[in-house]
C-alpha atoms as a PDB file:
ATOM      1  CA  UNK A   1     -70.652  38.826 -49.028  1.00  0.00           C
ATOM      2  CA  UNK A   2     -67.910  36.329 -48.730  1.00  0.00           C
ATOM      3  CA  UNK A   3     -67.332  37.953 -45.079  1.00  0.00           C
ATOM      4  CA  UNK A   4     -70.857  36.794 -44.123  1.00  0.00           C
ATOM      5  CA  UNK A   5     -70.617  33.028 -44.693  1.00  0.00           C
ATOM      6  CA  UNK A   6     -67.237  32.708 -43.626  1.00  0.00           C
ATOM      7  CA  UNK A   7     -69.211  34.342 -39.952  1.00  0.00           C
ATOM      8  CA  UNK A   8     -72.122  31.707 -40.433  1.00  0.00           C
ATOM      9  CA  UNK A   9     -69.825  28.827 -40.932  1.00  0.00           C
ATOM     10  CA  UNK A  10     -67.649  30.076 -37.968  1.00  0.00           C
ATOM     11  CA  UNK A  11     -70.478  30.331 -35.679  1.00  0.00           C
ATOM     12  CA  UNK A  12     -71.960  27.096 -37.141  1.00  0.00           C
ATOM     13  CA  UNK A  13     -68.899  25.256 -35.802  1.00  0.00           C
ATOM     14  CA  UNK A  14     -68.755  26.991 -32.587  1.00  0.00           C
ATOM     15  CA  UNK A  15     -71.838  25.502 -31.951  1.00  0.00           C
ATOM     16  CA  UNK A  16     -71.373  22.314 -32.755  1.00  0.00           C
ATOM     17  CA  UNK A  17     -68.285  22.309 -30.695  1.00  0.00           C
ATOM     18  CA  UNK A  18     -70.396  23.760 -27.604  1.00  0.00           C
ATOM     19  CA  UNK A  19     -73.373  21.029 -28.348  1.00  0.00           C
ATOM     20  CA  UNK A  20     -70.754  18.154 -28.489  1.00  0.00           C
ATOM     21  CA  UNK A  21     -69.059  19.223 -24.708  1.00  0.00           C
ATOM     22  CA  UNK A  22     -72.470  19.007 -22.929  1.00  0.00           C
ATOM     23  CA  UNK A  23     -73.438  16.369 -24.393  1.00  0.00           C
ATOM     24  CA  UNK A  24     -70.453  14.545 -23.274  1.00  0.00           C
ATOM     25  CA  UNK A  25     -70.976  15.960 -19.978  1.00  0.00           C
ATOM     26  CA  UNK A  26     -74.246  14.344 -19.476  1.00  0.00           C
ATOM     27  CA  UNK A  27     -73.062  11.039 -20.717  1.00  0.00           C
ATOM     28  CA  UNK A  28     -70.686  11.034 -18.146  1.00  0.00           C
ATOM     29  CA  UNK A  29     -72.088  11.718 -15.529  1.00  0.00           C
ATOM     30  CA  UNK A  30     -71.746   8.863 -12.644  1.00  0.00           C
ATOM     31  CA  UNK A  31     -74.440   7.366  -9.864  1.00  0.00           C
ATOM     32  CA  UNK A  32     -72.564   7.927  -6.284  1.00  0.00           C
ATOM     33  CA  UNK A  33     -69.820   9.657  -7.475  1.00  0.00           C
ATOM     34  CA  UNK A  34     -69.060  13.420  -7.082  1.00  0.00           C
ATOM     35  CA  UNK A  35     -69.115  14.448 -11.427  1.00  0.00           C
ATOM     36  CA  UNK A  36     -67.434  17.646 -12.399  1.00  0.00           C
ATOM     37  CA  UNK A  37     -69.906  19.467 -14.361  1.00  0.00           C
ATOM     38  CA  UNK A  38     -68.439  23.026 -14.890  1.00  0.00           C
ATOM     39  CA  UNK A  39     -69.740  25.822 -12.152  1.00  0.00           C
ATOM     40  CA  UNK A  40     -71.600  23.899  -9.260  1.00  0.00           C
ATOM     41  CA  UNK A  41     -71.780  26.219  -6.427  1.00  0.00           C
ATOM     42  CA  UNK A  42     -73.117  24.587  -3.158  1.00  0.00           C
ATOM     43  CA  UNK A  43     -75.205  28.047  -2.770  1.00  0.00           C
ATOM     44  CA  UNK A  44     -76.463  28.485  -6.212  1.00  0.00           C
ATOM     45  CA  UNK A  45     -80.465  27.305  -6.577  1.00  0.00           C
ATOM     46  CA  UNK A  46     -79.398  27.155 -10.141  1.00  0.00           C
ATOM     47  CA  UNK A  47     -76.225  24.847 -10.330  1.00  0.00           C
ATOM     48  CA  UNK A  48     -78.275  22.630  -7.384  1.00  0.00           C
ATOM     49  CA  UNK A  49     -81.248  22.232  -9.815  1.00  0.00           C
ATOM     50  CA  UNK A  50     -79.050  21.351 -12.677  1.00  0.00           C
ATOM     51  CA  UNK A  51     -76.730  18.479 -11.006  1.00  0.00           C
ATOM     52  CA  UNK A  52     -80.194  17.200  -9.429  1.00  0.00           C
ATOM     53  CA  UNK A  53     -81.317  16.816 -12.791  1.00  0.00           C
ATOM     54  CA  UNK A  54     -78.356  15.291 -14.144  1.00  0.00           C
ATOM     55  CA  UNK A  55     -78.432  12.451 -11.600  1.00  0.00           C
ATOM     56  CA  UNK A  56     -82.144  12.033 -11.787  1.00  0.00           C
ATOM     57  CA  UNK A  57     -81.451   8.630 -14.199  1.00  0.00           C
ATOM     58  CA  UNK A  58     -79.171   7.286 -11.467  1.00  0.00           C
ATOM     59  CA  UNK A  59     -81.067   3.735 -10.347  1.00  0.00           C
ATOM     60  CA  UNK A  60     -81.322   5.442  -6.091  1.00  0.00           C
ATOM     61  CA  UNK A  61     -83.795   8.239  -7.757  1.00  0.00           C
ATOM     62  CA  UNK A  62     -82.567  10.386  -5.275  1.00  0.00           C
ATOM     63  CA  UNK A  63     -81.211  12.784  -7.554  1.00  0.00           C
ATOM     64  CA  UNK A  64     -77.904  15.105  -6.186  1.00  0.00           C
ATOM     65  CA  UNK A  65     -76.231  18.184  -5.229  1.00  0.00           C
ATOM     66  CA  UNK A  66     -73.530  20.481  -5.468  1.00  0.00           C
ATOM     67  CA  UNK A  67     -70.709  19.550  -3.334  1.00  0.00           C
ATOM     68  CA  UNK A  68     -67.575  21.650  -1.809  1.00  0.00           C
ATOM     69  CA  UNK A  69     -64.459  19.218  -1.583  1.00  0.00           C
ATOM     70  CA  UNK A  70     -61.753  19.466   0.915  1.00  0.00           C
ATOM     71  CA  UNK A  71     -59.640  20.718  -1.806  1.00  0.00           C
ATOM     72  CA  UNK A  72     -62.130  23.532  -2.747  1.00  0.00           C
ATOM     73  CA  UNK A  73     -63.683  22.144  -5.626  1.00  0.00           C
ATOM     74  CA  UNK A  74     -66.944  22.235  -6.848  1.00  0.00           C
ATOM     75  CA  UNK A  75     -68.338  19.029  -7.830  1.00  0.00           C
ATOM     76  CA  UNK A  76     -72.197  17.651  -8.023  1.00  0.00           C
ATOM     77  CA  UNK A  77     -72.647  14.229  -6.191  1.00  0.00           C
ATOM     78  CA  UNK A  78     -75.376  11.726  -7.404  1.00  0.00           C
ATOM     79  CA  UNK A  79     -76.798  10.460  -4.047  1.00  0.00           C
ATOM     80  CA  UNK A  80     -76.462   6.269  -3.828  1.00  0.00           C
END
């Protein structure tokens, strides 16, 4: 029995832990600035959708995409 909360609290935590990380990567995202936001692949419909969203608050409207750096990196860039 004692098993079972000590699971519940665990996962409890874990969540809260997962809640507070996007959360703090949607407050910082920037307007016309390429934002790391985890996976955004320049091909994926998915990741695209998501940084567009992300960047919809940015005063342009315009929204933004993935981006592939020089470097390699993935990044999503909130259009100016």
């Amino acid at each position: 029995m004692a098993g079972g909360k000590v699971t519940s609290i665990a996962f409890l935590i874990m969540f809260i832990v997962v809640c507070s990380d996007i959360s703090s990567t949607v407050n910082a995202i920037q307007c016309c600035h390429d934002n790391s936001i985890g996976s955004c692949l320049t091909g994926s419909a998915n990741d695209n959708d998501r940084c567009n969203s992300l960047c919809a608050n940015c005063p342009s409207g315009k929204g933004g995409a993935c981006k592939l750096l020089k470097s390699g990196k993935h990044v999503c860039h909130c259009a100016c």
